[in-house]
C-alpha atoms as a PDB file:
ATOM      1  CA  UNK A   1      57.733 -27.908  26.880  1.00  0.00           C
ATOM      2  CA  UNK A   2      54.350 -29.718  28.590  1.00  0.00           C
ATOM      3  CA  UNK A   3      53.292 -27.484  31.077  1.00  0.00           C
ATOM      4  CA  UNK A   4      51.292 -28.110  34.109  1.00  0.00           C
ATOM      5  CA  UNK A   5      47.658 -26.998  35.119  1.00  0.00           C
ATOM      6  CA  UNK A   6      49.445 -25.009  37.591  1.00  0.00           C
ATOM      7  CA  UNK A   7      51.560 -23.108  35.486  1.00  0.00           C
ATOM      8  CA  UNK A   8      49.319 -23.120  32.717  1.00  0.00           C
ATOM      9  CA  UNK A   9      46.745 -21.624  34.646  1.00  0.00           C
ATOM     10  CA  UNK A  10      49.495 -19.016  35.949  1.00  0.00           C
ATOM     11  CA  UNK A  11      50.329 -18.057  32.496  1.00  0.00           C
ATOM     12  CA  UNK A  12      46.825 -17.457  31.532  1.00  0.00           C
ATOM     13  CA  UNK A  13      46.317 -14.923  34.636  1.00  0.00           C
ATOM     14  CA  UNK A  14      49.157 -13.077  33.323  1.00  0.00           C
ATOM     15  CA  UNK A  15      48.145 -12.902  30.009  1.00  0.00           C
ATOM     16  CA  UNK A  16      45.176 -11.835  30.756  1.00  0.00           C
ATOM     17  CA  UNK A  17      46.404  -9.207  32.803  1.00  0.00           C
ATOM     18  CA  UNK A  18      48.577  -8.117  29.941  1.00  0.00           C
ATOM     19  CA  UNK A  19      45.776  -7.484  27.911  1.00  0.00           C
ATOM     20  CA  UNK A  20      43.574  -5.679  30.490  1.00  0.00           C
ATOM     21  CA  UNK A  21      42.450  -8.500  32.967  1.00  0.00           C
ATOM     22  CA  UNK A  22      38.915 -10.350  32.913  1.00  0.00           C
ATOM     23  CA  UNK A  23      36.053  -7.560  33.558  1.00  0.00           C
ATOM     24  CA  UNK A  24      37.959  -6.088  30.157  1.00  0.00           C
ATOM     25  CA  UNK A  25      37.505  -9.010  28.105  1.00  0.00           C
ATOM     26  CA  UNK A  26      34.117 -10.553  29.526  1.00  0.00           C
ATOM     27  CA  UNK A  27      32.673  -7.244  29.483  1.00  0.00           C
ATOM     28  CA  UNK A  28      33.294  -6.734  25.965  1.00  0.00           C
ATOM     29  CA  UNK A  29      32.329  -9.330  23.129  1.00  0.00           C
ATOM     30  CA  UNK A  30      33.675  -8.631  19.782  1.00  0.00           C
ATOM     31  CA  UNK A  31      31.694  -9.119  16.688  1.00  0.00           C
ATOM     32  CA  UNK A  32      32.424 -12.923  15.880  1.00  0.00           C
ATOM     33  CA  UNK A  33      34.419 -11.844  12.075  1.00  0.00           C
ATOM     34  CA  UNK A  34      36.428  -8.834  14.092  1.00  0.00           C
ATOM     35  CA  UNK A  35      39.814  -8.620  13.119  1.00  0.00           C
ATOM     36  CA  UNK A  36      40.659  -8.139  16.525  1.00  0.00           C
ATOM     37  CA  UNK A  37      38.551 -10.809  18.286  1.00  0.00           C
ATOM     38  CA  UNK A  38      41.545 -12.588  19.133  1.00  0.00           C
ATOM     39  CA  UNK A  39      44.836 -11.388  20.813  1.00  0.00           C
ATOM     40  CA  UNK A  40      48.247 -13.383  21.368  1.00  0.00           C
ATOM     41  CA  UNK A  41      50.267 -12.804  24.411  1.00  0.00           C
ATOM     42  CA  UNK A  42      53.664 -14.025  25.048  1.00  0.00           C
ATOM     43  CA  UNK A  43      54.358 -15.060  28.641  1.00  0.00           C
ATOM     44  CA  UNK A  44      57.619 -16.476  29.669  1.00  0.00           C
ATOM     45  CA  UNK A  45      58.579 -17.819  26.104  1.00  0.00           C
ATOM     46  CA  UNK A  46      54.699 -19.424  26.088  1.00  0.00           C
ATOM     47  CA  UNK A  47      52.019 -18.433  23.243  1.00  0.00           C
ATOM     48  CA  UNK A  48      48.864 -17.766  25.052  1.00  0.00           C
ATOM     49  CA  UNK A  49      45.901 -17.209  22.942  1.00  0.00           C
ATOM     50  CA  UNK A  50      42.920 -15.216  23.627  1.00  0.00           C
ATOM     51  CA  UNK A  51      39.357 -15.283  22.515  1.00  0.00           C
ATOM     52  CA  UNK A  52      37.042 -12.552  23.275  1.00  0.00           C
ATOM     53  CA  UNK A  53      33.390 -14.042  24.204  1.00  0.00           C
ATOM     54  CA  UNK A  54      30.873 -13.272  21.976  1.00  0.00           C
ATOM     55  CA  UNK A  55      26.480 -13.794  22.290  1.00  0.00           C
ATOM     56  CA  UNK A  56      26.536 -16.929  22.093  1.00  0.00           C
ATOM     57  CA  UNK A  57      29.923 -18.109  23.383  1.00  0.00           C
ATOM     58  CA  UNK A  58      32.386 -17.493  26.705  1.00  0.00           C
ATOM     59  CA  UNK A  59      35.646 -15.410  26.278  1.00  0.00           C
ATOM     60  CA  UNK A  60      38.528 -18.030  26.343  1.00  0.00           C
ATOM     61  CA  UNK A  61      42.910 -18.117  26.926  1.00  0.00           C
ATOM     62  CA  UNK A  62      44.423 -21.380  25.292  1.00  0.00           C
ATOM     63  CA  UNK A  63      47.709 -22.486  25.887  1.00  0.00           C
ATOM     64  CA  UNK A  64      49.976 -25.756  25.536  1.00  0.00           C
ATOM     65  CA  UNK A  65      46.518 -27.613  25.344  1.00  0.00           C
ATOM     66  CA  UNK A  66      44.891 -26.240  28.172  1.00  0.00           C
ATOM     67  CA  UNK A  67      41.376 -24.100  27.732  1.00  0.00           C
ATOM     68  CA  UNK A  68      40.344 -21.998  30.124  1.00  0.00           C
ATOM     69  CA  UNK A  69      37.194 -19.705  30.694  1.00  0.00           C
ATOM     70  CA  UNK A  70      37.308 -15.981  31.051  1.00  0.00           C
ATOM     71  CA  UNK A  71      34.372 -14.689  33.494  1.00  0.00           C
ATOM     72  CA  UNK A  72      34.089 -11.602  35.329  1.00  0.00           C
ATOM     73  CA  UNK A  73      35.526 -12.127  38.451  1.00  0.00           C
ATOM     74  CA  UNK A  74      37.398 -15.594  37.338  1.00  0.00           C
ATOM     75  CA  UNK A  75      39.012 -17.978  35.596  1.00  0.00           C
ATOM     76  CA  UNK A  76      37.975 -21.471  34.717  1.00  0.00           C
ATOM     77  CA  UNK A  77      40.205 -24.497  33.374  1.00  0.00           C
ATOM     78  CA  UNK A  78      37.600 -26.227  30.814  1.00  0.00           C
ATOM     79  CA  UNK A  79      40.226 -28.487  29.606  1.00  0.00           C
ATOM     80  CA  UNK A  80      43.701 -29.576  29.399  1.00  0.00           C
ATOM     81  CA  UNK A  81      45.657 -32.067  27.148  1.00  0.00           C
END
């Protein structure tokens, strides 16, 4: 299914919600070999993966091609397919 940046943007917000919303995973960087730096959510039959920042690099939700930043009070489409 190719999404749009509309949708996959939606899907991201939810996902991130799932998971505890975007002060939650800005605010706290995992050590980069954690076993839980990463978490999969399922929204809506759509694998939405998500990166916890780290020092050096921004917390950020992938789906169907699209990248987008996790910041404090927002999130940022990077890329898309």
């Amino acid at each position: 299914m190719v999404l749009d940046e509309e949708t996959a943007h939606r899907l991201v917000l939810e996902a991130i919600e799932q998971v505890g919303g975007t002060r939650r995973i800005h605010g706290n960087p995992r050590h980069p070999f954690a076993l839980d730096a990463t978490r999969e959510v399922e929204v809506e039959g759509q694998r939405v993966l998500i990166r916890y920042g780290e020092i050096s690099s921004p917390a950020v939700a992938e789906v169907a091609g699209y990248v987008f930043e996790i910041r404090a009070d927002e999130v940022v489409k990077l890329f898309g397919p």
